[in-house]
N, C-alpha and C. Protein backbone atom coordinates (compact mmCIF):
# COMPACT_ATOMS: atom_id res chain seq x y z
N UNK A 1 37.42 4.20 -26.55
CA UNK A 1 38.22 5.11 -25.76
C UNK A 1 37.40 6.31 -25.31
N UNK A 2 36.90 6.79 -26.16
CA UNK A 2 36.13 8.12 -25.95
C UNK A 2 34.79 7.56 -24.90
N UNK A 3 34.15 6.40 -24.86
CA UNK A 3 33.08 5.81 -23.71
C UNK A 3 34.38 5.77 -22.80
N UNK A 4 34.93 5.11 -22.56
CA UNK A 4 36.07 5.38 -21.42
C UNK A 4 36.41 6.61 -20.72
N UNK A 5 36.43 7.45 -21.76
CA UNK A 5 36.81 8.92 -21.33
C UNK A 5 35.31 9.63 -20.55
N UNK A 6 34.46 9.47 -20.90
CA UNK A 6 32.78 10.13 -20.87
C UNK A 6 32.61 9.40 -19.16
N UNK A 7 32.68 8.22 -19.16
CA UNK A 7 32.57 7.52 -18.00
C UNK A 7 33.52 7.74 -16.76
N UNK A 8 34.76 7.91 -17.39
CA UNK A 8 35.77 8.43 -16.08
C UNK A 8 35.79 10.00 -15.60
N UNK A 9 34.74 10.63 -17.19
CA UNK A 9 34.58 12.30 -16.38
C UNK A 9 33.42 12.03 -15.64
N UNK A 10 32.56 11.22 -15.86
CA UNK A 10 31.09 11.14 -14.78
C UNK A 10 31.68 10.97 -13.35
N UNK A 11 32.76 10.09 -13.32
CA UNK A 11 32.58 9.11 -12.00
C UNK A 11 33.72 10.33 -10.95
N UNK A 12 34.24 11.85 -11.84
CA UNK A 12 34.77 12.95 -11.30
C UNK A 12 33.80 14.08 -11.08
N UNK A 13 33.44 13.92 -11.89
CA UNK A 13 32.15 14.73 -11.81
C UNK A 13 31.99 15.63 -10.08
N UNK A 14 31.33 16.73 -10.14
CA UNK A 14 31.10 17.20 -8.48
C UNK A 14 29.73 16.59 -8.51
N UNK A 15 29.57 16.30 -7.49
CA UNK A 15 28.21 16.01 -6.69
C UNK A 15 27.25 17.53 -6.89
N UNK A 16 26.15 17.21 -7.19
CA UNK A 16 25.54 18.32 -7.36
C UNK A 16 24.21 18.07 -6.03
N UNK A 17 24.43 18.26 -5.30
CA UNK A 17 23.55 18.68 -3.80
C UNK A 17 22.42 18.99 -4.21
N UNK A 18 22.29 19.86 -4.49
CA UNK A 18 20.83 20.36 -4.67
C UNK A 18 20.03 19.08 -5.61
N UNK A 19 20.21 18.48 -6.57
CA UNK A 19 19.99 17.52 -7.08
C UNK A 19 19.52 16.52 -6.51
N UNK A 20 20.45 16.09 -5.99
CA UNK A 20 20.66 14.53 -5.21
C UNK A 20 19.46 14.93 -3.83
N UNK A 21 19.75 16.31 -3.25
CA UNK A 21 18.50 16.17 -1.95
C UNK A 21 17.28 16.60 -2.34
N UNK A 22 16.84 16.75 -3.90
CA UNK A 22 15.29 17.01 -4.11
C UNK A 22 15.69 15.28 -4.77
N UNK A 23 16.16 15.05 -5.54
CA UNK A 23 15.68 13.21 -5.54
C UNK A 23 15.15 12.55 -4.09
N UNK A 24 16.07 12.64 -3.06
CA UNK A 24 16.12 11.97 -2.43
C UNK A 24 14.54 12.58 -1.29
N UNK A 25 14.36 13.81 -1.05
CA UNK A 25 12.82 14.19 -0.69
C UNK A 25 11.94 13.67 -1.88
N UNK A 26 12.10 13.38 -2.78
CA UNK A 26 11.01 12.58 -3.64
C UNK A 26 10.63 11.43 -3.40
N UNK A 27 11.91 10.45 -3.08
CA UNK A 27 11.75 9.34 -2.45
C UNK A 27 11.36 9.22 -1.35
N UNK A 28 11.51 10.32 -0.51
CA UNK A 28 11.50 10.39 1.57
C UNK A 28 9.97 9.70 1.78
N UNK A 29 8.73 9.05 0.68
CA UNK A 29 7.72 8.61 0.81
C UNK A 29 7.39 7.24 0.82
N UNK A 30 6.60 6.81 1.06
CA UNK A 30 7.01 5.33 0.95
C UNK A 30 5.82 5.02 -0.45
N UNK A 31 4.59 5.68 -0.63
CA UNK A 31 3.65 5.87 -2.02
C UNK A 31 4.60 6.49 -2.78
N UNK A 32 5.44 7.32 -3.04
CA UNK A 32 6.09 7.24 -3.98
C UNK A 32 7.15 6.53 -4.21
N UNK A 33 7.80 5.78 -3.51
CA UNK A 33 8.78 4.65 -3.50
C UNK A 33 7.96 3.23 -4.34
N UNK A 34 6.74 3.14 -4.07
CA UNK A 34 5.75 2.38 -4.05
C UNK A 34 5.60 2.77 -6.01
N UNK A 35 5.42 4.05 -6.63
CA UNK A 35 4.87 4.35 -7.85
C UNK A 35 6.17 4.43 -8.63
N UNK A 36 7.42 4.40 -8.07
CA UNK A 36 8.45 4.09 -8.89
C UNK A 36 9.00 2.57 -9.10
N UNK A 37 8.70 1.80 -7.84
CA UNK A 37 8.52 0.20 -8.35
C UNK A 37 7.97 -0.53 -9.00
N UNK A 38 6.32 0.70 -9.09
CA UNK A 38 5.53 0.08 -9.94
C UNK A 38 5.94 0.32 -11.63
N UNK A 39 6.20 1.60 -11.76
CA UNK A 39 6.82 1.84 -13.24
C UNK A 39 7.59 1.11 -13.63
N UNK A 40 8.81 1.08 -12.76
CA UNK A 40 10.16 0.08 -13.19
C UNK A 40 9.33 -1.26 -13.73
N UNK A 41 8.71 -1.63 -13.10
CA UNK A 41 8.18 -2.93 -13.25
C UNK A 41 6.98 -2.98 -14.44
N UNK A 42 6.33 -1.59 -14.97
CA UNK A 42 5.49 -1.89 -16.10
C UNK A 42 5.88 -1.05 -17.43
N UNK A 43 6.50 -0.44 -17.03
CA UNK A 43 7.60 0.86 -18.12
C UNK A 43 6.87 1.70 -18.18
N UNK A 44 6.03 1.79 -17.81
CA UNK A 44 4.50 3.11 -18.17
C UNK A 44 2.94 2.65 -17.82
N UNK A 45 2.31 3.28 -17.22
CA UNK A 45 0.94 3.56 -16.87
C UNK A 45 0.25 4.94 -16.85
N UNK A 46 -1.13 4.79 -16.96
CA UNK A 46 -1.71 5.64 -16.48
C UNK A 46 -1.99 6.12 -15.05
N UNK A 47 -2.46 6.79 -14.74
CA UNK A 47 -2.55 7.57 -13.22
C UNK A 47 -3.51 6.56 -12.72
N UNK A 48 -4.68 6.49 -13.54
CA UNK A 48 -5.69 5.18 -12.91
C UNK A 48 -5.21 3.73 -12.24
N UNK A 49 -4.11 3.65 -13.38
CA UNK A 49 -3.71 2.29 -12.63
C UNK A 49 -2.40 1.87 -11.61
N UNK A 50 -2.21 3.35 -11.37
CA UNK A 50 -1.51 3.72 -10.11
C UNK A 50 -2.37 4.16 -9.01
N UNK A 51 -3.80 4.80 -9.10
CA UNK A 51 -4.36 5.04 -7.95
C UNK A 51 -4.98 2.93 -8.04
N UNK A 52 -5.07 2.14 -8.55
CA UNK A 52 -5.61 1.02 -8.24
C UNK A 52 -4.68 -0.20 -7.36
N UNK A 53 -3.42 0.03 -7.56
CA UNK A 53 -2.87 -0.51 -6.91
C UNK A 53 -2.00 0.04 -5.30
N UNK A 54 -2.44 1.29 -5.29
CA UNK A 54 -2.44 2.27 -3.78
C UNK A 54 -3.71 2.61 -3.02
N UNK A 55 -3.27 2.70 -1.77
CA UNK A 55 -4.32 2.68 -0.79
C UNK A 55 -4.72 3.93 -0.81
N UNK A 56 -4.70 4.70 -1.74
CA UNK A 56 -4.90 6.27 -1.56
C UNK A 56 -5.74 7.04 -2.56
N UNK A 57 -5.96 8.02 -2.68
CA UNK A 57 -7.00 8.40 -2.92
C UNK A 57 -6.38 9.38 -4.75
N UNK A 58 -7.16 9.66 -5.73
CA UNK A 58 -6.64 9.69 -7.05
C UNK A 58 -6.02 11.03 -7.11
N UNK A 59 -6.50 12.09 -6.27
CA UNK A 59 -6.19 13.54 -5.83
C UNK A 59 -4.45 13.30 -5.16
N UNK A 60 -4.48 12.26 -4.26
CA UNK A 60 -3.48 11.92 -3.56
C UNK A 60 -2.23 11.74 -4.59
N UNK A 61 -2.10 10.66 -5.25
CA UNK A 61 -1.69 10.17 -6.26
C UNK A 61 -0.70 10.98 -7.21
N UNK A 62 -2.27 11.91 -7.59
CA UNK A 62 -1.33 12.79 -8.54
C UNK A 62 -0.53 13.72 -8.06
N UNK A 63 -1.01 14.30 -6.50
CA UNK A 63 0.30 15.19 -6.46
C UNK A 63 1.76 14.05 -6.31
N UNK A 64 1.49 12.72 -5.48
CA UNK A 64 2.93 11.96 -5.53
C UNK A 64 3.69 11.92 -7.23
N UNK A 65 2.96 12.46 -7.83
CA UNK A 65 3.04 11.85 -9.42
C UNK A 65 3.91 13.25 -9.85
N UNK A 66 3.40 14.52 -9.13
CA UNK A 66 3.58 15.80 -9.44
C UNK A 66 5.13 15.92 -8.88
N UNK A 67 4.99 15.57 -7.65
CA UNK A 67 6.81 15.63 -7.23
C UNK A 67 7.33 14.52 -7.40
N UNK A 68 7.26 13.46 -8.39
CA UNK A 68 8.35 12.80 -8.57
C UNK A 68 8.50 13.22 -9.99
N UNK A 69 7.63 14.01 -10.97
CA UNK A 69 7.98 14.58 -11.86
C UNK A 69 8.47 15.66 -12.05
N UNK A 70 8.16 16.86 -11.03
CA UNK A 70 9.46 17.77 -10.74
C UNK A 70 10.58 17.40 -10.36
N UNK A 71 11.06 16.39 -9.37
CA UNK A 71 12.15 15.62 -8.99
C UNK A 71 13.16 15.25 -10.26
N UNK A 72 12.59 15.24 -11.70
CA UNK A 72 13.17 14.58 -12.47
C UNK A 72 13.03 13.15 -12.82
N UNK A 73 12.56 12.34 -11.75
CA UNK A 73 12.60 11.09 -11.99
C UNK A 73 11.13 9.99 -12.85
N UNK A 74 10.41 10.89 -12.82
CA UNK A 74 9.40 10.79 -13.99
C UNK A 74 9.12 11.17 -15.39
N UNK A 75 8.43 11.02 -16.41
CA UNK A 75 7.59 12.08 -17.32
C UNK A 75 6.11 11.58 -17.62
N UNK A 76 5.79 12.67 -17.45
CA UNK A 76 4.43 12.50 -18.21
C UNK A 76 3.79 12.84 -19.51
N UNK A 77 3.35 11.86 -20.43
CA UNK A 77 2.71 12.76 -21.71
C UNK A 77 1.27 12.49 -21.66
N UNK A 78 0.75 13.47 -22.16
CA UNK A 78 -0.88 13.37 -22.20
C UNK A 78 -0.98 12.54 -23.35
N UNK A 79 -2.18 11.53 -23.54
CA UNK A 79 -2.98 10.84 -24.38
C UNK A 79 -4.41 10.88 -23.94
N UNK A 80 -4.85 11.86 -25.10
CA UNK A 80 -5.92 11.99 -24.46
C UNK A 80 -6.45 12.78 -23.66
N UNK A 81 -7.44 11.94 -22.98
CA UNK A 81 -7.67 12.75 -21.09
C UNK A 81 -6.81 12.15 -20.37
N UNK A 82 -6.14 11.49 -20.73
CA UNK A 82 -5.30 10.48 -19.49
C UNK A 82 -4.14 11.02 -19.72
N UNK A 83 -3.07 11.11 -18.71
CA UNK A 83 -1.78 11.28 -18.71
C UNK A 83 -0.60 9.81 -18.40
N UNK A 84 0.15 9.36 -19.53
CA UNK A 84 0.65 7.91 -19.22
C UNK A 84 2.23 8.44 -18.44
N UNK A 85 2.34 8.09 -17.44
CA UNK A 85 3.27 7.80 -16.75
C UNK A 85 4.53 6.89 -17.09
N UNK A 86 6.04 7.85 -17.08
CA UNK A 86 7.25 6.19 -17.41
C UNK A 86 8.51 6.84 -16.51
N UNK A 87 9.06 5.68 -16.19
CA UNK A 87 10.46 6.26 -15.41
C UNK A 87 11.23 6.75 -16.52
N UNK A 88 12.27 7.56 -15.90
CA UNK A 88 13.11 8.16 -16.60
C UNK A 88 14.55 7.52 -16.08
N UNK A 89 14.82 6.67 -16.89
CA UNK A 89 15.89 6.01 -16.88
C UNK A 89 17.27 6.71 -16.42
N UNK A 90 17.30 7.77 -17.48
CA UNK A 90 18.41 8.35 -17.53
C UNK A 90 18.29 9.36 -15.93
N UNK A 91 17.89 9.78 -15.58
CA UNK A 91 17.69 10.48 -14.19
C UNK A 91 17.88 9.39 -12.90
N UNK A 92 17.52 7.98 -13.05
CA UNK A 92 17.63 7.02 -12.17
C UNK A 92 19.11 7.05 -12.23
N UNK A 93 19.52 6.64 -13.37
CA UNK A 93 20.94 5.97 -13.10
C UNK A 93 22.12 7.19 -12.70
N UNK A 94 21.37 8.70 -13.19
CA UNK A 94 22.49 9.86 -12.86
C UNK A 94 22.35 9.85 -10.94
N UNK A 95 20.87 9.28 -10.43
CA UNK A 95 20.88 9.46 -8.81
C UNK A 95 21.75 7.98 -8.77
N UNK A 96 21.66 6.84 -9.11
CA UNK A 96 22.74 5.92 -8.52
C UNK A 96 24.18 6.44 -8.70
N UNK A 97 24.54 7.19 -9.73
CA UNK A 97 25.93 7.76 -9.63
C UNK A 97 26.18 8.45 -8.71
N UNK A 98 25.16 9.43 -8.86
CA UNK A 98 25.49 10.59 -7.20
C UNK A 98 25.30 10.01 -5.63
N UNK A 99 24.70 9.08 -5.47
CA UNK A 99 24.39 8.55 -4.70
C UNK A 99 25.90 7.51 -3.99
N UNK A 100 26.62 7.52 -5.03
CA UNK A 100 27.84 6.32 -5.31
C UNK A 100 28.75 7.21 -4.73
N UNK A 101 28.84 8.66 -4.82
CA UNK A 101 29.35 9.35 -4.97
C UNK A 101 29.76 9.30 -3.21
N UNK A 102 28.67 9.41 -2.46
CA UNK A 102 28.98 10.14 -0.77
C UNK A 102 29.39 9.01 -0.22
C-alpha cells in the first residue's frame, strides 16, 4: 500500500522545469547521447574507453562527461588516476517520469 501511495504521489508530483530542461540540454548532443548508450550498455567505464569508441578528441570527451555529470545523469569516482564513469539510474528514470509528465 504504502509503494502504491509513494508511486501515485510521483506520478502528481509538479514538473520541475528547470530540471527536466538542463537534462534535456545534456542530451541536445548527439556524443553525449552516444556516452549514455554506451554506459547503459557497460554499467561503468573509464574516460579512456569512452574517448575509444568516439570520434573525438579526450579533452572533448571530458567536458561531454562534465555536463552530463552536472546534469545529474552521471557520477564519477576517482580510482586512481582514472575517473570510472556509471549511469545514474535513479536520475534516468526521475527524467522518464518528467518527461511522461508534458
Amino acid at each position: 500500500m504504502n509503494m502504491e501511495m509513494d508511486k501515485k504521489d510521483a506520478e502528481n508530483a509538479p514538473l520541475d522545469a528547470e530540471q527536466f530542461a538542463a537534462i534535456c540540454k545534456a542530451l541536445g548532443h548527439p556524443a553525449r547521447v552516444r556516452i549514455i548508450k554506451h554506459l547503459k550498455a557497460m554499467d561503468r567505464c573509464i574516460c579512456g574507453q569512452i574517448v575509444e569508441i568516439l570520434p573525438l578528441a579526450q579533452s572533448t570527451v571530458s567536458q561531454h562527461l562534465k555536463q552530463l555529470k552536472a546534469a545529474g545523469l552521471i557520477r564519477g569516482e576517482i580510482e586512481g588516476m582514472k575517473t570510472c564513469y556509471c549511469l545514474d539510474h535513479d536520475a534516468l528514470e526521475r527524467f522518464k517520469r518528467m518527461a511522461a509528465m508534458i
